[in-house]
N, C-alpha and C. Protein backbone atom coordinates (compact mmCIF):
# COMPACT_ATOMS: atom_id res chain seq x y z
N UNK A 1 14.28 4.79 -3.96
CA UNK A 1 13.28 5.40 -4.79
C UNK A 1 13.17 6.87 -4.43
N UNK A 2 13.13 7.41 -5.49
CA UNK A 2 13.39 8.95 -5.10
C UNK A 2 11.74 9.21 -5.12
N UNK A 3 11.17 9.92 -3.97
CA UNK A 3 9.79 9.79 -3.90
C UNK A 3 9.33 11.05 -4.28
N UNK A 4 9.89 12.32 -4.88
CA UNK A 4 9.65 13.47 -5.47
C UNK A 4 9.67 13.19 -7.28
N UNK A 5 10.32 11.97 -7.46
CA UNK A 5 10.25 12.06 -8.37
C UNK A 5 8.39 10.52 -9.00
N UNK A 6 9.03 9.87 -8.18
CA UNK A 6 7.16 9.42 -7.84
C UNK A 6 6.04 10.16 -8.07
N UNK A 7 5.80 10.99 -7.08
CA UNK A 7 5.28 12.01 -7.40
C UNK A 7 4.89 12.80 -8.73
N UNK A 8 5.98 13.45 -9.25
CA UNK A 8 5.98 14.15 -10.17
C UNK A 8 5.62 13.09 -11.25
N UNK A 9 5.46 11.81 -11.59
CA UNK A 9 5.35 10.58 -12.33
C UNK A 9 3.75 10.38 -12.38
N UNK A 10 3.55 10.57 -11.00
CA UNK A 10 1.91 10.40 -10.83
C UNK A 10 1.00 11.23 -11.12
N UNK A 11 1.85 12.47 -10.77
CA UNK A 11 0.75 14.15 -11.31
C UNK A 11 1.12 13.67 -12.85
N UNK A 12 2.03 14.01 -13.79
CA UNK A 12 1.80 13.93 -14.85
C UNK A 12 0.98 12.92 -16.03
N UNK A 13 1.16 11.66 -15.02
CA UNK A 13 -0.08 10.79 -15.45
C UNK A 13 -1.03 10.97 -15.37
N UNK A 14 -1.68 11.60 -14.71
CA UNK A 14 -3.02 11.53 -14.14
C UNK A 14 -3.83 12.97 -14.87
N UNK A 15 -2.75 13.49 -15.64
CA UNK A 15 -2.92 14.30 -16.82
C UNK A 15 -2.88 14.38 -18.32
N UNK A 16 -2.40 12.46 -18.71
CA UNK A 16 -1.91 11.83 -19.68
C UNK A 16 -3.42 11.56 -20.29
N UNK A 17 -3.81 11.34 -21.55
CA UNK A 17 -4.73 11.56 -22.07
C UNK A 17 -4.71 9.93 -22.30
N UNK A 18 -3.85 9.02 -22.12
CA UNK A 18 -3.56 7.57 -22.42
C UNK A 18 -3.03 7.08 -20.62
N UNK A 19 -3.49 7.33 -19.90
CA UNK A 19 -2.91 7.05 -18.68
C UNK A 19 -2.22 5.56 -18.26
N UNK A 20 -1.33 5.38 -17.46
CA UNK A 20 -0.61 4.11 -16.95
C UNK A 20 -1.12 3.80 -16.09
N UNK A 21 -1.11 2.24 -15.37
CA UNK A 21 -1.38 1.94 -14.37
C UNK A 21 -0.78 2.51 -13.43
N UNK A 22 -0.77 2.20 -12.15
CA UNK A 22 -0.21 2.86 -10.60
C UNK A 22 0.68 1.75 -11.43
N UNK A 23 1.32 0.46 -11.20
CA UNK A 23 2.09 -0.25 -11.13
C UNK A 23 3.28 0.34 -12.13
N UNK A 24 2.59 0.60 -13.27
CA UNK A 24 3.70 0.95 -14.48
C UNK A 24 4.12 1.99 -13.93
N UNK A 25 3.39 3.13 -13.64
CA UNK A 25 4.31 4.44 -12.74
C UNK A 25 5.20 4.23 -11.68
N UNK A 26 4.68 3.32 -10.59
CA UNK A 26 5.95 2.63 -10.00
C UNK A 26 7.18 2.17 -10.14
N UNK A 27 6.79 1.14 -11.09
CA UNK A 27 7.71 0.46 -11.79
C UNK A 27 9.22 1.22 -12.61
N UNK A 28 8.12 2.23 -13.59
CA UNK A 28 9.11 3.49 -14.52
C UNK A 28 9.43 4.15 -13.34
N UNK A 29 8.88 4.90 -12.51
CA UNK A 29 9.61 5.33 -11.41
C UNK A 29 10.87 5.14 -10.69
N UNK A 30 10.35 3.43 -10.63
CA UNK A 30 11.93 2.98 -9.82
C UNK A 30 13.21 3.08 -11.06
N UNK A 31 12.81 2.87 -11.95
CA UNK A 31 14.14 2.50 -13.15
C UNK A 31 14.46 4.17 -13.23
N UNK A 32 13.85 4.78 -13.29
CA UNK A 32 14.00 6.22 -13.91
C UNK A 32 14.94 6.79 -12.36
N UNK A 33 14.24 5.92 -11.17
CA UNK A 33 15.36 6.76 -9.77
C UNK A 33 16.93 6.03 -9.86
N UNK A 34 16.78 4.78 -10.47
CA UNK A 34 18.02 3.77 -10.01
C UNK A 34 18.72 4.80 -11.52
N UNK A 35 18.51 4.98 -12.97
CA UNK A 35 19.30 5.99 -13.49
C UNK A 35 19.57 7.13 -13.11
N UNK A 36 18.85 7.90 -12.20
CA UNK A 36 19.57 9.24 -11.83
C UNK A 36 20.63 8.98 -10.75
N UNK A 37 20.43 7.70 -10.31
CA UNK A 37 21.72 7.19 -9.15
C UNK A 37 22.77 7.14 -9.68
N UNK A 38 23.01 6.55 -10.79
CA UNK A 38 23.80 5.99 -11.16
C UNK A 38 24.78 7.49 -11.98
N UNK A 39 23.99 8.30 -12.92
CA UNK A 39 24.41 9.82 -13.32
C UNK A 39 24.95 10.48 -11.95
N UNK A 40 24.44 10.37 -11.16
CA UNK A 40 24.67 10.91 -10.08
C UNK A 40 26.29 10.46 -9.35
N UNK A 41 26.15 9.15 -9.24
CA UNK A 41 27.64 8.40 -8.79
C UNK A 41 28.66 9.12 -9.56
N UNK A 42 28.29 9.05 -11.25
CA UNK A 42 29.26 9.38 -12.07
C UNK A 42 29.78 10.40 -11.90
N UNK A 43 28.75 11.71 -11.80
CA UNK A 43 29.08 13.00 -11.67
C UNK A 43 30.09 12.96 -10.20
N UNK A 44 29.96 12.14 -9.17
CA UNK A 44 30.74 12.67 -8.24
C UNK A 44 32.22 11.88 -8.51
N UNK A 45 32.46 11.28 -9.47
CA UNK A 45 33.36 10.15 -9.22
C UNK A 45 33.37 9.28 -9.60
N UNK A 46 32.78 8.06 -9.29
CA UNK A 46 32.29 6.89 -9.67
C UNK A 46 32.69 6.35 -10.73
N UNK A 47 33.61 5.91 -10.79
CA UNK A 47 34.14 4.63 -12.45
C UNK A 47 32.83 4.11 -12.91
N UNK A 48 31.92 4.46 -13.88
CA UNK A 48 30.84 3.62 -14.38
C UNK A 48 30.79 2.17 -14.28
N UNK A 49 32.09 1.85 -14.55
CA UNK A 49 32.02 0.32 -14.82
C UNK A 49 32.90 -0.35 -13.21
N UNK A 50 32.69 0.57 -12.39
CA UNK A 50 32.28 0.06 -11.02
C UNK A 50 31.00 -0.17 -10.58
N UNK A 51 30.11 0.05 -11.25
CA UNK A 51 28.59 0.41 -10.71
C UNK A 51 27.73 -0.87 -11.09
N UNK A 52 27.38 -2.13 -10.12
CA UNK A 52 26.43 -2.86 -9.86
C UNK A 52 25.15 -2.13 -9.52
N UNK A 53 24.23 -2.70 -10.43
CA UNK A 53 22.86 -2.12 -9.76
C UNK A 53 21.74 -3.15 -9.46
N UNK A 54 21.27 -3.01 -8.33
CA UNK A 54 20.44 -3.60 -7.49
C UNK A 54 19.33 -3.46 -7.34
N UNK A 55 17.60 -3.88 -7.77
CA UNK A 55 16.18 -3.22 -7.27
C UNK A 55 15.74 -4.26 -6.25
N UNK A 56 15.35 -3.52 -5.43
CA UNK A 56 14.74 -4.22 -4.35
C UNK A 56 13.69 -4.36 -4.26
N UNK A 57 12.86 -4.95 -4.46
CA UNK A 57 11.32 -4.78 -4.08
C UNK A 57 10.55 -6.35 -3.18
N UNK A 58 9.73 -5.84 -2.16
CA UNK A 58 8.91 -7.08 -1.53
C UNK A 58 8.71 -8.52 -2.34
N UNK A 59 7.71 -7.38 -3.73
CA UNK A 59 7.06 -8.69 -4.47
C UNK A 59 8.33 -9.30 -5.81
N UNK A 60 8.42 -10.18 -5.52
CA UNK A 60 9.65 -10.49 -6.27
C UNK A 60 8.99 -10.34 -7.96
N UNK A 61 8.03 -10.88 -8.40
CA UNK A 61 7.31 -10.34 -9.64
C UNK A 61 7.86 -9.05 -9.91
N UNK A 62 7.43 -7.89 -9.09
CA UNK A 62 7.52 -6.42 -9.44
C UNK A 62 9.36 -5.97 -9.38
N UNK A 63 9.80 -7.13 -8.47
CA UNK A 63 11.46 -6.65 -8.89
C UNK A 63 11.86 -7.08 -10.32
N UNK A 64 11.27 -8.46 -10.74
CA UNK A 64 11.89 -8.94 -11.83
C UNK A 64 11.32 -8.16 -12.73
N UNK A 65 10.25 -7.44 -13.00
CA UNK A 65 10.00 -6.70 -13.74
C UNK A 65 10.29 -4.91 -13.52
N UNK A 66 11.14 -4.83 -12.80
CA UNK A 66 11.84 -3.63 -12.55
C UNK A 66 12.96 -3.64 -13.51
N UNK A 67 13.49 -4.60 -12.98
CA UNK A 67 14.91 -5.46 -12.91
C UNK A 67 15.31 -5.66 -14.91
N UNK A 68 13.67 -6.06 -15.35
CA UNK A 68 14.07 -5.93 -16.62
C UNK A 68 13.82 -5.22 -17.94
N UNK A 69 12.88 -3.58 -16.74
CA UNK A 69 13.24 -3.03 -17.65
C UNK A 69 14.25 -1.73 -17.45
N UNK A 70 14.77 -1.92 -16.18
CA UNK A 70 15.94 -1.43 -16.22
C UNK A 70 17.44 -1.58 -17.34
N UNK A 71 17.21 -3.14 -17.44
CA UNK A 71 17.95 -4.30 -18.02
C UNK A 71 18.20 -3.07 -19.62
N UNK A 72 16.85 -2.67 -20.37
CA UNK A 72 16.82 -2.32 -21.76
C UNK A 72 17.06 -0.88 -21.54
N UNK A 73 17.64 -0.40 -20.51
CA UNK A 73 17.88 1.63 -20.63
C UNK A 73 19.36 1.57 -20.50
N UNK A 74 20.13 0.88 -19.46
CA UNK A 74 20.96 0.47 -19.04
C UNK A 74 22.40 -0.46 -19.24
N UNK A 75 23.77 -0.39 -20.06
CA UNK A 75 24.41 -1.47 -20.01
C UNK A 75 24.78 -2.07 -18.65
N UNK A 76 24.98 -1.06 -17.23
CA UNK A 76 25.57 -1.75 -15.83
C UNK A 76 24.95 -2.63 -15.88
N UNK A 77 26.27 -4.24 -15.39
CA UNK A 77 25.77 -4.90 -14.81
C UNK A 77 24.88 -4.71 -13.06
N UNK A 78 23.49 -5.77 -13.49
CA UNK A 78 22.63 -6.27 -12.57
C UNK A 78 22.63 -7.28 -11.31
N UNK A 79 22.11 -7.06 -10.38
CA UNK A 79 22.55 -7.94 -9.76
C UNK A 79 20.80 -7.80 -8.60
N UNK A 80 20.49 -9.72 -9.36
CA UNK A 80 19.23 -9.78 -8.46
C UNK A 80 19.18 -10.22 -7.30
């Protein structure tokens, strides 16, 4: 989780005239860090369609719901 970009997720919410929960900012957070990983791989190298992607989280709830809405930005295969 890129935690600058957390951040920057939370200031701009908290300026949103329709604000998100902490969870949904989390949540979009993590999907929005696991895509700049993945741009990132590419740019150095990275065969796209080498790229498994993985969310980790404690509460397994908040992975599977990481997990799927990563699922709708994303064609890489997942792996829970």
């Amino acid at each position: 989780m890129d935690k600058e970009l957390l951040n920057y997720n939370i200031e701009k919410n908290s300026k949103s005239k329709n604000p998100k929960s902490d969870r949904e900012i989390f949540l979009d957070s993590i999907v929005q860090s696991c895509l700049l990983s993945v741009e990132k791989a590419v740019e150095f190298g990275l065969d796209k369609n080498k790229i498994i992607l993985s969310v980790k989280i404690s509460d397994v709830q908040e992975m599977l719901s990481a997990t799927e809405k990563l699922s709708e930005k994303t064609d890489c295969p997942l792996h829970l």
